[in-house]
C-alpha atoms as a PDB file:
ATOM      1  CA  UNK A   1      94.843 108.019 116.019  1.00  0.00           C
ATOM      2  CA  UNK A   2      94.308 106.222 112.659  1.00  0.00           C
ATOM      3  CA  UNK A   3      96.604 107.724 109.871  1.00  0.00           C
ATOM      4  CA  UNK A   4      94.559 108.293 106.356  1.00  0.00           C
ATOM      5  CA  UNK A   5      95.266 105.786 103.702  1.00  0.00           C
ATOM      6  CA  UNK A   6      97.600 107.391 101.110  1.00  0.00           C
ATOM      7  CA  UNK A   7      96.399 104.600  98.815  1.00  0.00           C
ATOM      8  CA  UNK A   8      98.812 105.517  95.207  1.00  0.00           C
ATOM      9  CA  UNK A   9     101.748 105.511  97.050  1.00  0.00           C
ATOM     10  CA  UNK A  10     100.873 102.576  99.434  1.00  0.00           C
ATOM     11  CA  UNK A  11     100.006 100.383  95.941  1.00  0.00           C
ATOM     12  CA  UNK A  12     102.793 101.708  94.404  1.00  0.00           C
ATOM     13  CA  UNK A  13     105.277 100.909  97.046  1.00  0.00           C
ATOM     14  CA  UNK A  14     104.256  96.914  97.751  1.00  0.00           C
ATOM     15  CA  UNK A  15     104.456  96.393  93.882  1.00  0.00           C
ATOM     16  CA  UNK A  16     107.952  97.695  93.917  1.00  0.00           C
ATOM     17  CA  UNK A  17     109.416  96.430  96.577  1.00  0.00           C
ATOM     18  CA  UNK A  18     107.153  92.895  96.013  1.00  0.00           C
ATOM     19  CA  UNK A  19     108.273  92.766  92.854  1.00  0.00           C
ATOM     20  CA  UNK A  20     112.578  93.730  93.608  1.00  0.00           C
ATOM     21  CA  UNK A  21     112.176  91.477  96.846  1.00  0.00           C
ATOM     22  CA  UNK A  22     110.808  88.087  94.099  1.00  0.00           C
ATOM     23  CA  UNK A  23     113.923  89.371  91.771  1.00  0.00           C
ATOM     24  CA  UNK A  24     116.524  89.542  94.185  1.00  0.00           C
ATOM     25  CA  UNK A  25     114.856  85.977  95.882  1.00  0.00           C
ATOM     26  CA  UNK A  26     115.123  84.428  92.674  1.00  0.00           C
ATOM     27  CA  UNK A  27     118.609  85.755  92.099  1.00  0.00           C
ATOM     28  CA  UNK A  28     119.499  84.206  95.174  1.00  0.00           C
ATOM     29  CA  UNK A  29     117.747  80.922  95.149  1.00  0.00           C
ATOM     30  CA  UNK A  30     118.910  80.369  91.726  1.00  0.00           C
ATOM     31  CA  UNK A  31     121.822  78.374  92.826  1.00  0.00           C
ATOM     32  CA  UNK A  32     119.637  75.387  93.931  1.00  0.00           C
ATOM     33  CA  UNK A  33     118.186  74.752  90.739  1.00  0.00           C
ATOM     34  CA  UNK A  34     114.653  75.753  89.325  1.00  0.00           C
ATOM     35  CA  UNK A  35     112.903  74.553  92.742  1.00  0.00           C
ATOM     36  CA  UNK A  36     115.423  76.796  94.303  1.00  0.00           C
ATOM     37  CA  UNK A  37     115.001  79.664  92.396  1.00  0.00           C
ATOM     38  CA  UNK A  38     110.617  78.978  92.486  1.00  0.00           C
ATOM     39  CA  UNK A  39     111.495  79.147  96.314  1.00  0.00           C
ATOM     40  CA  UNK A  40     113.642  82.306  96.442  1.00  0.00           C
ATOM     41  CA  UNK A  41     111.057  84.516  94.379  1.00  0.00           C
ATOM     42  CA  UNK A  42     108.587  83.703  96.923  1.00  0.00           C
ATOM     43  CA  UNK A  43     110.478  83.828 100.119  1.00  0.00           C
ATOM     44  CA  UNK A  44     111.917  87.159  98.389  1.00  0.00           C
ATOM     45  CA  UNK A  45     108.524  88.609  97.519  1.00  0.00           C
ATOM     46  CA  UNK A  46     106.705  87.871 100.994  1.00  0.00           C
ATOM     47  CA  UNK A  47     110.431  89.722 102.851  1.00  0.00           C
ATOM     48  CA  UNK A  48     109.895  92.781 100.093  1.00  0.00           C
ATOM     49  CA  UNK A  49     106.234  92.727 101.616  1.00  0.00           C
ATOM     50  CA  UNK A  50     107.377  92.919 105.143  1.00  0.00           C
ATOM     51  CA  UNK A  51     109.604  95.690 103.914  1.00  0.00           C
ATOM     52  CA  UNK A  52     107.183  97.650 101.858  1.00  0.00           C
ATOM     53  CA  UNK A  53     104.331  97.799 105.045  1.00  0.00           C
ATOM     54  CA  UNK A  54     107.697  98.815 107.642  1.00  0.00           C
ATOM     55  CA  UNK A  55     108.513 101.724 104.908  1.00  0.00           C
ATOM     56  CA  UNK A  56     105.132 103.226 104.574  1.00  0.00           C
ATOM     57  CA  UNK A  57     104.188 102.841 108.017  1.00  0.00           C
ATOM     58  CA  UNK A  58     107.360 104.669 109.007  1.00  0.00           C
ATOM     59  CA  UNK A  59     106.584 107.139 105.860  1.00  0.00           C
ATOM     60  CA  UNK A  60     102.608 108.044 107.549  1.00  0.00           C
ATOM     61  CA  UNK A  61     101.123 106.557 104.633  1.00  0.00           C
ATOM     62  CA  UNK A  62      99.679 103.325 106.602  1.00  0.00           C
ATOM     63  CA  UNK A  63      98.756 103.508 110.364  1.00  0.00           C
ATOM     64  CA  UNK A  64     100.279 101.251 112.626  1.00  0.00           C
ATOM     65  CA  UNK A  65      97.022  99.396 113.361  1.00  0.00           C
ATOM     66  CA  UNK A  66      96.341  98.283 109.851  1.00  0.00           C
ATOM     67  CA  UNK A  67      99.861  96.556 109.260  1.00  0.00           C
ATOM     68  CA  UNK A  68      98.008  93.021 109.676  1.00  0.00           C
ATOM     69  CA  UNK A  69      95.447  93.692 107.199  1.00  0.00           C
ATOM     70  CA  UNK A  70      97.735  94.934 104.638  1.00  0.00           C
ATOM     71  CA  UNK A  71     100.430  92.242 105.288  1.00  0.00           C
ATOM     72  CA  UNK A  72      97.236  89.574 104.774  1.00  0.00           C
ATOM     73  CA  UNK A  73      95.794  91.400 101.740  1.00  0.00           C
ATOM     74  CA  UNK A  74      99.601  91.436 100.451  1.00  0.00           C
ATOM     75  CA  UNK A  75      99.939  87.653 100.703  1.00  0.00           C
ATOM     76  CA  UNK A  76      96.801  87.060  99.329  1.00  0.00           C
ATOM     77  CA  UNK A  77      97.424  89.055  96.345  1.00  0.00           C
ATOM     78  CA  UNK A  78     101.071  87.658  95.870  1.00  0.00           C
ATOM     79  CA  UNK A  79      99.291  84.128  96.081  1.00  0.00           C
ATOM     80  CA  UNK A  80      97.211  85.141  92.953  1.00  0.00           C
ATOM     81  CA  UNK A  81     100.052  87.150  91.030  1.00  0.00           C
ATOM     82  CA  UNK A  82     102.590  84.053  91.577  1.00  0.00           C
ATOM     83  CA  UNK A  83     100.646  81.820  89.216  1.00  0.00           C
ATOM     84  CA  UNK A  84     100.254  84.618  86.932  1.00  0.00           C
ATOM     85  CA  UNK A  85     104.220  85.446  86.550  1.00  0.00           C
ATOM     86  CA  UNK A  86     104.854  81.817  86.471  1.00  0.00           C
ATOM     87  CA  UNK A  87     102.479  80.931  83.445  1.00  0.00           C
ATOM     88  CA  UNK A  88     103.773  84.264  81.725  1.00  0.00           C
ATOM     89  CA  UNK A  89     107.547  84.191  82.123  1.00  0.00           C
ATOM     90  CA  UNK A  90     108.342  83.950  78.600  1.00  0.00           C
ATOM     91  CA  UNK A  91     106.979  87.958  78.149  1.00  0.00           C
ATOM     92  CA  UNK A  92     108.660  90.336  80.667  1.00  0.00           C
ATOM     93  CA  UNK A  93     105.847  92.505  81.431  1.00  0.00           C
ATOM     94  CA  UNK A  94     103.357  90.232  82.325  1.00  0.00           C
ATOM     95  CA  UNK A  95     105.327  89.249  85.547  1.00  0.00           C
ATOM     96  CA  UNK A  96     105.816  93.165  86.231  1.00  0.00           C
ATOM     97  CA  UNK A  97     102.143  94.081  86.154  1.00  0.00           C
ATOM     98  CA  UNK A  98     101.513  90.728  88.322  1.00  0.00           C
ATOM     99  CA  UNK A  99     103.205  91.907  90.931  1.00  0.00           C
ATOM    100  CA  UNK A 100     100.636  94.643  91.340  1.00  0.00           C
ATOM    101  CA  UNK A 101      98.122  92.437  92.952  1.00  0.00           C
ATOM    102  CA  UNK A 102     100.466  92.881  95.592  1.00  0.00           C
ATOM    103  CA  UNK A 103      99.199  96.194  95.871  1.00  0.00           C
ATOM    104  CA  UNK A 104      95.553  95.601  95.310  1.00  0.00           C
ATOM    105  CA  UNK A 105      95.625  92.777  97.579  1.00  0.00           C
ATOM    106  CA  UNK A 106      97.181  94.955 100.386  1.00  0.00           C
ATOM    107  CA  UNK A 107      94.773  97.884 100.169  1.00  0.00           C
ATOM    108  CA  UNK A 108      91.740  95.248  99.474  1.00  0.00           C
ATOM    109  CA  UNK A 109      93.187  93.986 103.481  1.00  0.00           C
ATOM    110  CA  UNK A 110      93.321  97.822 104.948  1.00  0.00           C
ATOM    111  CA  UNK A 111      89.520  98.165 103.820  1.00  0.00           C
ATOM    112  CA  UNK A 112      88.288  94.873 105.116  1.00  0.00           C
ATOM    113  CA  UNK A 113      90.169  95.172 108.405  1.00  0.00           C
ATOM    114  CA  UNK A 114      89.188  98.754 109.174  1.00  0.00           C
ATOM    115  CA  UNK A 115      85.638  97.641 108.416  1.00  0.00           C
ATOM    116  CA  UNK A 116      85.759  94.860 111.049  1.00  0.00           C
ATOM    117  CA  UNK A 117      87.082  97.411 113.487  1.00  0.00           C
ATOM    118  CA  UNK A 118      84.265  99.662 112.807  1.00  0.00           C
ATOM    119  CA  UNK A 119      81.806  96.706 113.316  1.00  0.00           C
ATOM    120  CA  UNK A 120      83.582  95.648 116.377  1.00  0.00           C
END
């Protein structure tokens, strides 16, 4: 049985914990230099990923058979915001608002892999 899409909350979620997972990653990485700390933001931001799709699958917000959608959708929109929060680090909101491509990206992945289930 699919679960419907709570879509605000679902978007909401991956942005935060996206967003706290590159922070904390950063944090973290920042020990190693500025490759390091590049490196920890990402590795940080694709875990908080993983952790945002466990949360609101466990929450009923995202059914169990569209985690691989959303977790591709995720990564593709953390590929785009990455560039994006790296260009605009010198203003702190532009990195915060990046990281809701995140969310985008992940419901952009529900919709196309529910639609090649229907088609299948």
């Amino acid at each position: 049985m699919q679960i419907p899409l709570k879509p605000l909350p679902v978007l909401l979620a991956a942005w935060a914990f996206a967003g706290f997972g590159a922070v904390v990653g950063s944090i973290l990485g920042s020990s190693a230099g500025k490759p390091g700390l590049f490196a920890g933001a990402v590795l940080g931001g694709i875990l908080g990923i993983a952790v945002a799709i466990a949360v609101v699958t466990k929450l009923h917000w995202l059914s169990l058979g569209d985690r691989w959608g959303a977790f591709l959708g995720a990564i593709v929109g953390f590929g785009i915001a990455v560039p994006i929060a790296v260009i605009n680090l010198r203003t702190p909101i532009m990195p915060i608002l990046s990281c809701g491509l995140v969310g985008a990206g992940l419901l952009f992945g529900v919709g196309l892999a529910r639609g090649w289930k229907r088609g299948a």
